[in-house]
Every structure is written in structure tokens, then in C-alpha cells.
PDB file of N, CA and C in Angstrom:
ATOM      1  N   UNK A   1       0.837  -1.173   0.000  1.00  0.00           N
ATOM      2  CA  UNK A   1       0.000   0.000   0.000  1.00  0.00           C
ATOM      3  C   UNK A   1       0.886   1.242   0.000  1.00  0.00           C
ATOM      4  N   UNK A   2       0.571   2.183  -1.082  1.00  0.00           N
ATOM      5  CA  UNK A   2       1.485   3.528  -0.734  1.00  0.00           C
ATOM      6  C   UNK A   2       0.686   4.252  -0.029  1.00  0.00           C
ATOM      7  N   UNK A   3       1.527   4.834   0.865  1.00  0.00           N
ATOM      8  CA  UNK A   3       1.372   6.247   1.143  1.00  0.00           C
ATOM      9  C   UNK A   3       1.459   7.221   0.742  1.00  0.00           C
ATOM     10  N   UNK A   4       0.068   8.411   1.043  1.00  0.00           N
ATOM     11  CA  UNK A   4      -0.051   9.644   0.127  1.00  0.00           C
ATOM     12  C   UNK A   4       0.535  10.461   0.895  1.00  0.00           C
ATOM     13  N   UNK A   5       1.974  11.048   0.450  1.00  0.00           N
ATOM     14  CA  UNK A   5       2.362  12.264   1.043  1.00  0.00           C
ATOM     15  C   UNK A   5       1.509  13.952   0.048  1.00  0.00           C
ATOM     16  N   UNK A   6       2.269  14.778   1.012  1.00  0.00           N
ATOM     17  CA  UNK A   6       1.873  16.080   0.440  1.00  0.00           C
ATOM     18  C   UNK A   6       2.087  16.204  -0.619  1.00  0.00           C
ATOM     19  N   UNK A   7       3.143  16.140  -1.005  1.00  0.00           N
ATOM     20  CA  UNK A   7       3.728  16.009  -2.872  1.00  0.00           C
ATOM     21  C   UNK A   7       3.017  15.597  -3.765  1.00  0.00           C
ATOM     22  N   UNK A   8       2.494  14.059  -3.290  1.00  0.00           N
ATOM     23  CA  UNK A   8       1.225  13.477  -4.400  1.00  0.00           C
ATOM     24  C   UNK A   8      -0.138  14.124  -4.450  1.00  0.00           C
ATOM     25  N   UNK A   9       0.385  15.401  -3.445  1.00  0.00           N
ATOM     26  CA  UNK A   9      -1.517  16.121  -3.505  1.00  0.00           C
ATOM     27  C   UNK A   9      -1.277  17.209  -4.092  1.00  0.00           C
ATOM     28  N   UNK A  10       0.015  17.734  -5.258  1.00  0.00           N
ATOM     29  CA  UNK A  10       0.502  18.576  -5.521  1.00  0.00           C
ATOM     30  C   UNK A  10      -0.896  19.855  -6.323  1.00  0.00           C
ATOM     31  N   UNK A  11      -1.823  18.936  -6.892  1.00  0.00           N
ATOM     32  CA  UNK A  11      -3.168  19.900  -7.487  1.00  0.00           C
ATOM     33  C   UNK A  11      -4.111  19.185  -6.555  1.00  0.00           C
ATOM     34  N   UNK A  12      -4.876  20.555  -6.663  1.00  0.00           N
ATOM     35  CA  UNK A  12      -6.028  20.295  -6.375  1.00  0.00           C
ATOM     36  C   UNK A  12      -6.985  19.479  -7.160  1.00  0.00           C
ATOM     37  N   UNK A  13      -8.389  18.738  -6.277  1.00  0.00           N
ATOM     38  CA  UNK A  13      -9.008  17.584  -7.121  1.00  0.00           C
ATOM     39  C   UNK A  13      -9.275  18.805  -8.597  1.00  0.00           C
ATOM     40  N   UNK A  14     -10.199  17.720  -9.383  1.00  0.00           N
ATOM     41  CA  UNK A  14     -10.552  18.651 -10.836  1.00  0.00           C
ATOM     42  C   UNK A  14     -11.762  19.741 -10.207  1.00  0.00           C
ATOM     43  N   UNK A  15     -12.457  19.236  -9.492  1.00  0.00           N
ATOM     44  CA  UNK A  15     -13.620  19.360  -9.344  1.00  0.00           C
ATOM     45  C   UNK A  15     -13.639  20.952  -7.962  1.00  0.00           C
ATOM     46  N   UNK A  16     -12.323  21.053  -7.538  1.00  0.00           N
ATOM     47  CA  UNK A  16     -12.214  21.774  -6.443  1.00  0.00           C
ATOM     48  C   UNK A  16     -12.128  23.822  -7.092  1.00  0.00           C
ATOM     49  N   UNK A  17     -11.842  24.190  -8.717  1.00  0.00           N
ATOM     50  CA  UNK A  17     -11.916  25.542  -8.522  1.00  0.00           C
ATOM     51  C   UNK A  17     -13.289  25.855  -8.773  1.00  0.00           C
ATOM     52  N   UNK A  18     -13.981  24.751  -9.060  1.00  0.00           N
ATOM     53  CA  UNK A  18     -15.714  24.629  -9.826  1.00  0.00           C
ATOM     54  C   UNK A  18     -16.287  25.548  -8.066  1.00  0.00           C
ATOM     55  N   UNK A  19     -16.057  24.135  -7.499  1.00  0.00           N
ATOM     56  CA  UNK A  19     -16.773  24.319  -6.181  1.00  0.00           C
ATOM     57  C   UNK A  19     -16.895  25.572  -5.585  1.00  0.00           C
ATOM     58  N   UNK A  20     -15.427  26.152  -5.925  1.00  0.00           N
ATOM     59  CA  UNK A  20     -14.969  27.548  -5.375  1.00  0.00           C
ATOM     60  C   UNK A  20     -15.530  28.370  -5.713  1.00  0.00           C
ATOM     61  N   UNK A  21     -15.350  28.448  -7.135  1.00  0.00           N
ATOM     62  CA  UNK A  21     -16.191  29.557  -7.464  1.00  0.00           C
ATOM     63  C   UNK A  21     -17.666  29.703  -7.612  1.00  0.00           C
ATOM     64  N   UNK A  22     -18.358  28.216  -7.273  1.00  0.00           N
ATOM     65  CA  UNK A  22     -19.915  28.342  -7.223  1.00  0.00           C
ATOM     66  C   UNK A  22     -20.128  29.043  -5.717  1.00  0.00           C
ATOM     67  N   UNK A  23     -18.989  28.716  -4.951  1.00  0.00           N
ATOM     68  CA  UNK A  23     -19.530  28.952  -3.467  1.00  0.00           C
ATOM     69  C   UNK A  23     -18.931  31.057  -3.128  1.00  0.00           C
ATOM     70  N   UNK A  24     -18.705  31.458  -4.208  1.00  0.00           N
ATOM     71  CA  UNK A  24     -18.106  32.892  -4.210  1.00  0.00           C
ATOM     72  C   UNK A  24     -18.924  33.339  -4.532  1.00  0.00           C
ATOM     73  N   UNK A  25     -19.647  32.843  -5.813  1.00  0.00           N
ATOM     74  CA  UNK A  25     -20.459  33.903  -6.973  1.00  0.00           C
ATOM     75  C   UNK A  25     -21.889  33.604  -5.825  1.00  0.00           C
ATOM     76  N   UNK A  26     -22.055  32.391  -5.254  1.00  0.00           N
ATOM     77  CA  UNK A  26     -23.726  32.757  -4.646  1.00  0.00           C
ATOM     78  C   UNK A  26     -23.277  32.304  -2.930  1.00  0.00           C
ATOM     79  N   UNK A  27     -21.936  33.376  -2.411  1.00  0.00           N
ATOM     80  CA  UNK A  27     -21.833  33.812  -1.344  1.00  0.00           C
ATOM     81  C   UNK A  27     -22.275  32.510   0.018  1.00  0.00           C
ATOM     82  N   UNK A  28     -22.024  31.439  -0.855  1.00  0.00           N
ATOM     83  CA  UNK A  28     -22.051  30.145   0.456  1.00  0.00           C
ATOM     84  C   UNK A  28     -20.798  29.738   0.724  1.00  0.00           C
ATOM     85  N   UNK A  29     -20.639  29.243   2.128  1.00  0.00           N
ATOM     86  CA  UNK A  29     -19.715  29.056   3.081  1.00  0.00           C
ATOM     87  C   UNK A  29     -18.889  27.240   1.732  1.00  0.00           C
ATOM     88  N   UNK A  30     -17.806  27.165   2.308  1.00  0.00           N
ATOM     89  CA  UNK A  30     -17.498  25.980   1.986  1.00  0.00           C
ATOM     90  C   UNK A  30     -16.546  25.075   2.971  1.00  0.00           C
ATOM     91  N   UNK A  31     -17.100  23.710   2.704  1.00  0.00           N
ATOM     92  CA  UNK A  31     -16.469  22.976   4.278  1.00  0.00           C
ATOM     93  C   UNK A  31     -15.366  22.151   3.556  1.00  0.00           C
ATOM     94  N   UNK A  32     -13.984  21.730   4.322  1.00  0.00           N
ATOM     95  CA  UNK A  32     -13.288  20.641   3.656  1.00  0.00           C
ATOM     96  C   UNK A  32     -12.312  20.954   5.303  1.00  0.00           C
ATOM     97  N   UNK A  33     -11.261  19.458   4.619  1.00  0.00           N
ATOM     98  CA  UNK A  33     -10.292  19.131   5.589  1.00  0.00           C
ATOM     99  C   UNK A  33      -8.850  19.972   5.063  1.00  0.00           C
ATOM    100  N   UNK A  34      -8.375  20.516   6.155  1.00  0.00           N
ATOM    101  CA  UNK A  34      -7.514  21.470   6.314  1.00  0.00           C
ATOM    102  C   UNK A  34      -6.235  21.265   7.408  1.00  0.00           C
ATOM    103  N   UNK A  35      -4.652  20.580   6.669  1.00  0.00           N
ATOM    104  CA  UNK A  35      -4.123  20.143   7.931  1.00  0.00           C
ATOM    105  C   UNK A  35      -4.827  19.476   8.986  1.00  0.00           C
ATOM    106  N   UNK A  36      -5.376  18.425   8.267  1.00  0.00           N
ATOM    107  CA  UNK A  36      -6.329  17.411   9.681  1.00  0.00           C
ATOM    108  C   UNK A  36      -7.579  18.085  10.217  1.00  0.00           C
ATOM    109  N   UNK A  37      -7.905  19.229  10.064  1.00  0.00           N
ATOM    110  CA  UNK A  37      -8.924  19.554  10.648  1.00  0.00           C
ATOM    111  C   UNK A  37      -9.751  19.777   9.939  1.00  0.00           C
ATOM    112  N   UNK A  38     -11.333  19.757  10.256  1.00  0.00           N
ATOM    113  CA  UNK A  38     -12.645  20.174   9.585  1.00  0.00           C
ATOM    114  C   UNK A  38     -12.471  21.771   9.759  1.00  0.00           C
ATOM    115  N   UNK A  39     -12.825  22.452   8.583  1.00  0.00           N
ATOM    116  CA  UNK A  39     -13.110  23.799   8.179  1.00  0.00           C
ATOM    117  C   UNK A  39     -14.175  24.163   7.692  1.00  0.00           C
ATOM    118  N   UNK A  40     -14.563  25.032   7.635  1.00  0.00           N
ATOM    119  CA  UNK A  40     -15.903  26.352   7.355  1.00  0.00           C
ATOM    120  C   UNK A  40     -15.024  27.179   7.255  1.00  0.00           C
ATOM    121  N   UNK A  41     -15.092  27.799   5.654  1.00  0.00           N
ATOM    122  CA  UNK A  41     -14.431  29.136   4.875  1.00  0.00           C
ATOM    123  C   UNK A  41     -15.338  29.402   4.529  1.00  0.00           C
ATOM    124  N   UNK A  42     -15.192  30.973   4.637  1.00  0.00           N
ATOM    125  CA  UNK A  42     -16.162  31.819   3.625  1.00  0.00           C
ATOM    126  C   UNK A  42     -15.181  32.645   2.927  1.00  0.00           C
ATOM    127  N   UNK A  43     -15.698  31.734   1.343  1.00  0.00           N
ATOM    128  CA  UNK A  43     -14.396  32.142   0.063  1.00  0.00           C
ATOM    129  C   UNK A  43     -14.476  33.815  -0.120  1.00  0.00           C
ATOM    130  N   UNK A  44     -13.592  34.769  -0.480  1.00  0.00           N
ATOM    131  CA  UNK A  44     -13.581  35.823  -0.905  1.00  0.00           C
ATOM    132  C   UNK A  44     -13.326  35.999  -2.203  1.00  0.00           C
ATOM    133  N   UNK A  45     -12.197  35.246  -2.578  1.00  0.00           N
ATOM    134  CA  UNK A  45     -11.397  35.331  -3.962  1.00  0.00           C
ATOM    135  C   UNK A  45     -10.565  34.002  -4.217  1.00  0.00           C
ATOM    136  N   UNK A  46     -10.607  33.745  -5.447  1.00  0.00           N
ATOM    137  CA  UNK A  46      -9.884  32.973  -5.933  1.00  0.00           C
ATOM    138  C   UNK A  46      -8.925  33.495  -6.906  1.00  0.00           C
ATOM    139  N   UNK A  47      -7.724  32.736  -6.860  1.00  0.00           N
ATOM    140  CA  UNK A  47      -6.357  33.818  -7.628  1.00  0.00           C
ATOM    141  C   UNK A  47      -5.448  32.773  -7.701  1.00  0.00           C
ATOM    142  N   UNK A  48      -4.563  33.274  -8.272  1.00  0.00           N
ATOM    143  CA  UNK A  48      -2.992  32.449  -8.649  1.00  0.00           C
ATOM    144  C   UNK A  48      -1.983  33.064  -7.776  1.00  0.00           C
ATOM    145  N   UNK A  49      -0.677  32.115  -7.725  1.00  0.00           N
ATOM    146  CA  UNK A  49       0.411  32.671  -7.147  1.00  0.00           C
ATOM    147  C   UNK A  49       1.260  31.623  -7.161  1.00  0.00           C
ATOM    148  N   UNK A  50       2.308  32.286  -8.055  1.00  0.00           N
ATOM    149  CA  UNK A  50       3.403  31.421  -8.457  1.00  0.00           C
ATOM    150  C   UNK A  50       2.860  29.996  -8.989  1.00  0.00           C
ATOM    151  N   UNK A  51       1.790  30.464 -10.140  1.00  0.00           N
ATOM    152  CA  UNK A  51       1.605  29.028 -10.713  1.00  0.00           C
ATOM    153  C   UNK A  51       0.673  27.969 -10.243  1.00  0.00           C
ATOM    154  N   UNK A  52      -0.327  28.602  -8.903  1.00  0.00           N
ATOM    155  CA  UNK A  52      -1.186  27.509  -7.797  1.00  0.00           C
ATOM    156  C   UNK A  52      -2.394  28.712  -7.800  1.00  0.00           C
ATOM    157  N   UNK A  53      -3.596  27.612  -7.709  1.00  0.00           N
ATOM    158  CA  UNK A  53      -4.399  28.317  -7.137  1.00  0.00           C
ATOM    159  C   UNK A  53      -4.565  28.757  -5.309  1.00  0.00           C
ATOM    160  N   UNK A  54      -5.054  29.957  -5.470  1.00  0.00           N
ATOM    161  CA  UNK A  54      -5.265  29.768  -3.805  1.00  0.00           C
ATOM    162  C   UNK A  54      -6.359  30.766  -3.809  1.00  0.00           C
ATOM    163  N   UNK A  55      -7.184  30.631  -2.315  1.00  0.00           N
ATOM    164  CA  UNK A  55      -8.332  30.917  -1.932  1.00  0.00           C
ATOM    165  C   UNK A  55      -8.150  31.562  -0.731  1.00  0.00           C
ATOM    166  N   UNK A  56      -8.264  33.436  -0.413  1.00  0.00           N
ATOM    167  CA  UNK A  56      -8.567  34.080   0.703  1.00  0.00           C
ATOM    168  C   UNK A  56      -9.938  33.566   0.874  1.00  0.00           C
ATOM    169  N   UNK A  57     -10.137  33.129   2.484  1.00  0.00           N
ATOM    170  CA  UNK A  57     -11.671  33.062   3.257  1.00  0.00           C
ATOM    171  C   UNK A  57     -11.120  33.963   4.703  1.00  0.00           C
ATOM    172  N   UNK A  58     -11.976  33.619   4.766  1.00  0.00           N
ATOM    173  CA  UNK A  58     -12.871  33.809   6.527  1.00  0.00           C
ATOM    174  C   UNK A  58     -12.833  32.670   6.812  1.00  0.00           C
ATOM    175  N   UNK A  59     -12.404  32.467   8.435  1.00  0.00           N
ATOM    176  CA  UNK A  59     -12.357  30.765   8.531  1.00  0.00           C
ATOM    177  C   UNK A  59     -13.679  31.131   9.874  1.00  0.00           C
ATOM    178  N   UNK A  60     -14.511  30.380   9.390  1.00  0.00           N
ATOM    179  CA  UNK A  60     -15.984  30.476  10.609  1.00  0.00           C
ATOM    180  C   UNK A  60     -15.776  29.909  11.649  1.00  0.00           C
ATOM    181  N   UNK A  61     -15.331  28.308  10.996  1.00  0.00           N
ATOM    182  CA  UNK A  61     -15.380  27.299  12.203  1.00  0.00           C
ATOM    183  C   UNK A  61     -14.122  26.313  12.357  1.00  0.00           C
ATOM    184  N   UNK A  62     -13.292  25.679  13.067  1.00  0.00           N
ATOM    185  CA  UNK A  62     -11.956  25.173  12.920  1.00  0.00           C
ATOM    186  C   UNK A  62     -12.812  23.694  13.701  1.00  0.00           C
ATOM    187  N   UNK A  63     -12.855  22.874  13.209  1.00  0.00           N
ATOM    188  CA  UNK A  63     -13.419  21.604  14.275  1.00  0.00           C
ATOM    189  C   UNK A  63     -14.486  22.030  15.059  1.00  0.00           C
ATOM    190  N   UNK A  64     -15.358  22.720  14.387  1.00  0.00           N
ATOM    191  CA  UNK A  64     -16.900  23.051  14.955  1.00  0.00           C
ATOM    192  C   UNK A  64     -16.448  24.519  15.792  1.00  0.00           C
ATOM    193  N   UNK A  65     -15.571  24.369  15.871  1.00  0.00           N
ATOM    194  CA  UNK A  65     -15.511  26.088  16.910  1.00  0.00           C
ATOM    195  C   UNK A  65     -15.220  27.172  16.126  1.00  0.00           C
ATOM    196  N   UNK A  66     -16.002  28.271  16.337  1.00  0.00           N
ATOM    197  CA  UNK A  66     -15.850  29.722  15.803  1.00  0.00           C
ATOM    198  C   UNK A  66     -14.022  29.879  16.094  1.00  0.00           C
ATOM    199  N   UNK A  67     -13.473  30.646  15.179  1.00  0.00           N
ATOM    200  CA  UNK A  67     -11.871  30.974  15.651  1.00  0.00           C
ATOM    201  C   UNK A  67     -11.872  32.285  16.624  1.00  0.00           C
ATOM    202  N   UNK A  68     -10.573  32.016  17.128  1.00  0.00           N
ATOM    203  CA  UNK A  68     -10.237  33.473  18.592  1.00  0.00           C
ATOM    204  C   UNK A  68     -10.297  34.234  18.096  1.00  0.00           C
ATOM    205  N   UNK A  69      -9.624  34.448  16.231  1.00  0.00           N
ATOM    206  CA  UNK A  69      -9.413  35.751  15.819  1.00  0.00           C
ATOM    207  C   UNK A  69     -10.203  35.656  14.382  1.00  0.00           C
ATOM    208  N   UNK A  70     -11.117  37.202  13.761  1.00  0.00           N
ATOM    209  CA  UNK A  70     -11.609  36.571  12.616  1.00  0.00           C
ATOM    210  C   UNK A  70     -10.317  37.737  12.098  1.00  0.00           C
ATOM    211  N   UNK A  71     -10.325  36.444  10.720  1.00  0.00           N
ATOM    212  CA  UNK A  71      -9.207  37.850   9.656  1.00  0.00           C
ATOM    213  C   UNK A  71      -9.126  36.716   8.684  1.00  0.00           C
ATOM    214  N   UNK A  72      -8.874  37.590   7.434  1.00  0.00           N
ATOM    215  CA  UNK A  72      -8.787  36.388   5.829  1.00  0.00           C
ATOM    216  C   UNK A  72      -7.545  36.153   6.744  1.00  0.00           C
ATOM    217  N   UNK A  73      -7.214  34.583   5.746  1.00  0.00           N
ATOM    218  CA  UNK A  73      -6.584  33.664   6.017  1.00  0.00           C
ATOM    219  C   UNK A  73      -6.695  33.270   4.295  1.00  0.00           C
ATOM    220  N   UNK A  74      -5.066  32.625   4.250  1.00  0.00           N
ATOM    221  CA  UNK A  74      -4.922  32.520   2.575  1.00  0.00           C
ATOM    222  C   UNK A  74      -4.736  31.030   2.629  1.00  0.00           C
ATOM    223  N   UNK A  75      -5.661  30.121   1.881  1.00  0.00           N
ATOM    224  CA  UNK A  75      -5.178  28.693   1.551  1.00  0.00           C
ATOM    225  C   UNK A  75      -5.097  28.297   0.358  1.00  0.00           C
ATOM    226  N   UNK A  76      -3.829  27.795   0.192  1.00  0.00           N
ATOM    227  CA  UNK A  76      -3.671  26.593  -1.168  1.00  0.00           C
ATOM    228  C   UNK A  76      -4.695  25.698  -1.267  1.00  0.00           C
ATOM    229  N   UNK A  77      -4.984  26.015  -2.467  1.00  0.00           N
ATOM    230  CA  UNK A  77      -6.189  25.127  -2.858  1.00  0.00           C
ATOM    231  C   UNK A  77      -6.212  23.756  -2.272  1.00  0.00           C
ATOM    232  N   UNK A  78      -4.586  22.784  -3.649  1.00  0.00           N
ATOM    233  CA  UNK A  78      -4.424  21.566  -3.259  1.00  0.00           C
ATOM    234  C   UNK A  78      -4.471  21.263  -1.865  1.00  0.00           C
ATOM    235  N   UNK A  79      -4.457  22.174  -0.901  1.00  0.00           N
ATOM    236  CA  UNK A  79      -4.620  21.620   0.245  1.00  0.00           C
ATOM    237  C   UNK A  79      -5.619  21.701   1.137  1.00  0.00           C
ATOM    238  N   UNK A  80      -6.397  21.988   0.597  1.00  0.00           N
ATOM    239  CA  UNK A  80      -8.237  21.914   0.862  1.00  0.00           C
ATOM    240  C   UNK A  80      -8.782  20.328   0.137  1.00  0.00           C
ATOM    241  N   UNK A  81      -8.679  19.512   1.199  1.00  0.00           N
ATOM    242  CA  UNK A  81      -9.685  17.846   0.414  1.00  0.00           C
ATOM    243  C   UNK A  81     -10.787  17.652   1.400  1.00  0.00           C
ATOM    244  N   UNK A  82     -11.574  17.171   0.282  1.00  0.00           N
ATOM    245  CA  UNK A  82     -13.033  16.722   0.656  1.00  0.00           C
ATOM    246  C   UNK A  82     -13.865  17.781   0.704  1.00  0.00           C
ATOM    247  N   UNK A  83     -13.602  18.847  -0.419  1.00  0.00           N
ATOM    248  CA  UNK A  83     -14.167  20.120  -0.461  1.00  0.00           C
ATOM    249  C   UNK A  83     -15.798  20.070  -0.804  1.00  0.00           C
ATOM    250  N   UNK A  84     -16.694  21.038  -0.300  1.00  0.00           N
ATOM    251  CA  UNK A  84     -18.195  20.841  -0.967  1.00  0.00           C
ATOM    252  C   UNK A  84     -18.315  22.243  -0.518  1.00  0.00           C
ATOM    253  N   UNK A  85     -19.636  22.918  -0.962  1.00  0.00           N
ATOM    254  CA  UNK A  85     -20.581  23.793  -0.571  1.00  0.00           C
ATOM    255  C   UNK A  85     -21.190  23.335   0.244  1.00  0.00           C
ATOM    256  N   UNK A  86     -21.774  24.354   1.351  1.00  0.00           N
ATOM    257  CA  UNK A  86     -22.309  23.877   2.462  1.00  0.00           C
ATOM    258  C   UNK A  86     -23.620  25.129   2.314  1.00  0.00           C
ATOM    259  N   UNK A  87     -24.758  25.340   2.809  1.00  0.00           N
ATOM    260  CA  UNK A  87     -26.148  26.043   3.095  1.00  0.00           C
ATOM    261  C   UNK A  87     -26.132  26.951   3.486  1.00  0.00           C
ATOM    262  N   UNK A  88     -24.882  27.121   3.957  1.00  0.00           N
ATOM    263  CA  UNK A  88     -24.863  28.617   5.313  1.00  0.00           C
ATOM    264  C   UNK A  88     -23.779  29.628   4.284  1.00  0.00           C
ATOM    265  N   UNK A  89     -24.392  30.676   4.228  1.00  0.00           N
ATOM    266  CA  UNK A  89     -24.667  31.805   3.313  1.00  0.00           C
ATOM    267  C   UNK A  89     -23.515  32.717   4.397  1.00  0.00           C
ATOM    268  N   UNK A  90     -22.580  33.335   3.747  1.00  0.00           N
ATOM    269  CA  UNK A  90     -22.168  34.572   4.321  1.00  0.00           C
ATOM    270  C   UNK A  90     -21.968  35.908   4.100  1.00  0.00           C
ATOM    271  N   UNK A  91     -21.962  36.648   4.694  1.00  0.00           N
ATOM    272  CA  UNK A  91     -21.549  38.217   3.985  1.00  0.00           C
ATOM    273  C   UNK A  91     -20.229  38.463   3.526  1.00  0.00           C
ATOM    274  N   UNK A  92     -19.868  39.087   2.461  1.00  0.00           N
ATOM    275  CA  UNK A  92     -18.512  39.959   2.441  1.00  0.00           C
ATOM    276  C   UNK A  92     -18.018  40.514   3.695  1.00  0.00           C
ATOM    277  N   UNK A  93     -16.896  40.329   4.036  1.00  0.00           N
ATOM    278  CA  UNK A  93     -16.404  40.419   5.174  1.00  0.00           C
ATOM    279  C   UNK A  93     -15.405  42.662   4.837  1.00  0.00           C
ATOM    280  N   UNK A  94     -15.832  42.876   5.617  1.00  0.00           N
ATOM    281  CA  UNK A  94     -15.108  44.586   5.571  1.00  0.00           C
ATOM    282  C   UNK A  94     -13.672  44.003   5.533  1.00  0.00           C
ATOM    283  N   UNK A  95     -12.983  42.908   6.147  1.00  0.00           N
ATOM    284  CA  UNK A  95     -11.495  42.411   6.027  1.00  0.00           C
ATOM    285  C   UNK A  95     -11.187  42.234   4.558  1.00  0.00           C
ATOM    286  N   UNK A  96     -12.147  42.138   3.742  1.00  0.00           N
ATOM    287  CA  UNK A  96     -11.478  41.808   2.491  1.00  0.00           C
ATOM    288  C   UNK A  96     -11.528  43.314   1.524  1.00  0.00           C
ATOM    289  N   UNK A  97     -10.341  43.351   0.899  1.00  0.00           N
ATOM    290  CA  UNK A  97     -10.064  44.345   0.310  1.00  0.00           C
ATOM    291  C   UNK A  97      -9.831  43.613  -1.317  1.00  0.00           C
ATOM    292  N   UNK A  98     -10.687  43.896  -2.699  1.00  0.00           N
ATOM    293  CA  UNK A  98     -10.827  43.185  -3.712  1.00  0.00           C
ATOM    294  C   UNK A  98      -9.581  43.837  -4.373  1.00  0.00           C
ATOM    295  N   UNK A  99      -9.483  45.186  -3.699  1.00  0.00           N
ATOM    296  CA  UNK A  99      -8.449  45.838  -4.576  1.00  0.00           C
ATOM    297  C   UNK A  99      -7.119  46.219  -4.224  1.00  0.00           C
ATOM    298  N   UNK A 100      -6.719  45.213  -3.309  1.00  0.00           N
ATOM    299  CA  UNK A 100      -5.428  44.819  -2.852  1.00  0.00           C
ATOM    300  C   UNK A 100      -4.199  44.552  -3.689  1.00  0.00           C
ATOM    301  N   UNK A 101      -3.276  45.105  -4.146  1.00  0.00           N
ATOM    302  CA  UNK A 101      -2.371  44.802  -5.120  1.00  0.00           C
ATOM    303  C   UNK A 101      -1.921  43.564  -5.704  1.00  0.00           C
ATOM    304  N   UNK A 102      -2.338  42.689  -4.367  1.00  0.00           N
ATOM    305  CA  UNK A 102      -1.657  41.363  -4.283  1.00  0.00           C
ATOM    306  C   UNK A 102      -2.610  40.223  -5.531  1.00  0.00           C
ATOM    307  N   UNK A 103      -3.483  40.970  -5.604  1.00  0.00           N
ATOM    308  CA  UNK A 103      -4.274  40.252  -6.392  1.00  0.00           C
ATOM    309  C   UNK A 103      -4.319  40.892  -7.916  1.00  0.00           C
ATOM    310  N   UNK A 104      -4.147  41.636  -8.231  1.00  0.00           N
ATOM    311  CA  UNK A 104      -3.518  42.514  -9.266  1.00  0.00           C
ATOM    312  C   UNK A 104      -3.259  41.417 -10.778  1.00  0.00           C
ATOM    313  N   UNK A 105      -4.084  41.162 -11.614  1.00  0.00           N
ATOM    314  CA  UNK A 105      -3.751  40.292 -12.826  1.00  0.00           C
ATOM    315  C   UNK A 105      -3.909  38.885 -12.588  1.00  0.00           C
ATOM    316  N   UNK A 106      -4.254  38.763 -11.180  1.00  0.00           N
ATOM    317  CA  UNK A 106      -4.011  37.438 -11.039  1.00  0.00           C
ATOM    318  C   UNK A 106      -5.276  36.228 -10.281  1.00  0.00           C
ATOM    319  N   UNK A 107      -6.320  38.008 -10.248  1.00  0.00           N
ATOM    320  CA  UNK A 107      -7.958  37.438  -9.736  1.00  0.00           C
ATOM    321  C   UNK A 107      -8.613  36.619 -10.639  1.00  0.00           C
ATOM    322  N   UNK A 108      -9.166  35.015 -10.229  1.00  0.00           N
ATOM    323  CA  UNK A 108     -10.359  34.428 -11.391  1.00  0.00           C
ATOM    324  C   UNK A 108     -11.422  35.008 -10.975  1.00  0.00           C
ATOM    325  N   UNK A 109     -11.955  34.939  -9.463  1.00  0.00           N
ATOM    326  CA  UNK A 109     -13.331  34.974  -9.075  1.00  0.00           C
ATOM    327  C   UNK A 109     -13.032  36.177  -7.508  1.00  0.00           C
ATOM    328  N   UNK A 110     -14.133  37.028  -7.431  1.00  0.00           N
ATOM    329  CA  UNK A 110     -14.211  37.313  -5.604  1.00  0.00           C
ATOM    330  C   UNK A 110     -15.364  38.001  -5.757  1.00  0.00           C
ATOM    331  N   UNK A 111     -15.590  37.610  -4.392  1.00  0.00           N
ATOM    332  CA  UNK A 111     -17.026  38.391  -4.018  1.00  0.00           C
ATOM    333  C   UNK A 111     -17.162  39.666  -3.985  1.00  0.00           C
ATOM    334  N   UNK A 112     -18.380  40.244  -4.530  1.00  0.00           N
ATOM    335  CA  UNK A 112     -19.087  41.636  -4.937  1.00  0.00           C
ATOM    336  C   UNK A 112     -19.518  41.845  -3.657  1.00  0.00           C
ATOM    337  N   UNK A 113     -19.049  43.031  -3.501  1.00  0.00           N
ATOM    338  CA  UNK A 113     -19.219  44.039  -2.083  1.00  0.00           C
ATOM    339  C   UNK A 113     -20.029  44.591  -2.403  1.00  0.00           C
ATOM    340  N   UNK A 114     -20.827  44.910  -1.508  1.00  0.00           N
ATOM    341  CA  UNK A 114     -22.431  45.581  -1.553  1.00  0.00           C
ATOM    342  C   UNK A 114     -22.410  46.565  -0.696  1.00  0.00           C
TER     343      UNK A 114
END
């Protein structure tokens, strides 16, 4: 039997920038495993960097618990598994700034501030 290290998880599944960006454009939360733990993100943007996708959220819940501190938090895609949309709807967070340099040429998807 092999073992799956990090390396062999080098992309994300096929199915994981779909998810992303369904759960951006109609502002639902998305759940997956994160360094061993269960997560609740609420996606902001999806973007590149150095060749990878990655995803600023809001992290809601870390193993069912709200976090100590709220603030985007940036994750590599490939390292979001067992990704889905989840029911629970969130707002644009005032922490996210769309027009942050860092994202500059390199935005696919982020949520419309209202």
C-alpha cells in the first residue's frame, strides 16, 4: 500500500476551482479538511500565485468552533480535500479588500461588495 504524502496532492481535485467559485459567486460558506482539521471558509477570492491556485476566506469554524481571531486567512487550494458547498450563506467580510495589489492580474473569481 502507498502512502499519500503532500507532494502526491501537488493539485487540487478537478472538481475543487468549480466548487470555489460556485460557493463565491452565490456567497455560500465551503467545508473541507484542512491540515487534519474540519473547516468552514467563507471564500472571498480565488487567484494564482506562483503558478497555484489559492483561496482568501474567513475561517468560521476550525473543528466546529468559531476561531479566537476573525481575519482572511490565505489557503492553497491543493490543500483543501473533501471540499463541498455547504447552506450557510455569508456576507462579504469589511477584512477583504478586492483591490489589494496582491491580487492585481491574477484574480479568477471574488465576491461583490455591496
Amino acid at each position: 500500500m502507498k502512502l499519500t504524502s503532500t507532494e502526491d496532492r501537488a493539485e487540487p481535485s478537478p472538481a475543487a476551482p468549480a466548487i470555489v467559485l460556485e460557493a463565491i459567486v452565490k456567497q455560500f460558506a465551503i467545508a473541507a479538511t484542512y491540515n487534519m482539521a474540519e473547516v468552514t471558509l467563507a471564500p472571498h477570492i480565488l487567484y494564482t500565485r506562483h503558478g497555484d491556485l489559492h483561496v482568501d476566506a474567513i475561517t468560521l469554524e476550525r473543528d466546529g468552533k468559531p476561531p479566537k481571531e476573525v481575519k482572511v486567512g490565505t489557503f492553497k487550494l491543493s490543500g483543501l480535500g473533501a471540499l463541498r458547498v455547504t447552506p450557510r450563506h455569508f456576507s462579504p467580510s469589511k477584512l477583504f479588500d478586492p483591490a489589494d495589489a496582491r491580487y492585481d492580474d491574477v484574480t479568477l473569481m471574488a465576491v461583490e461588495k455591496g
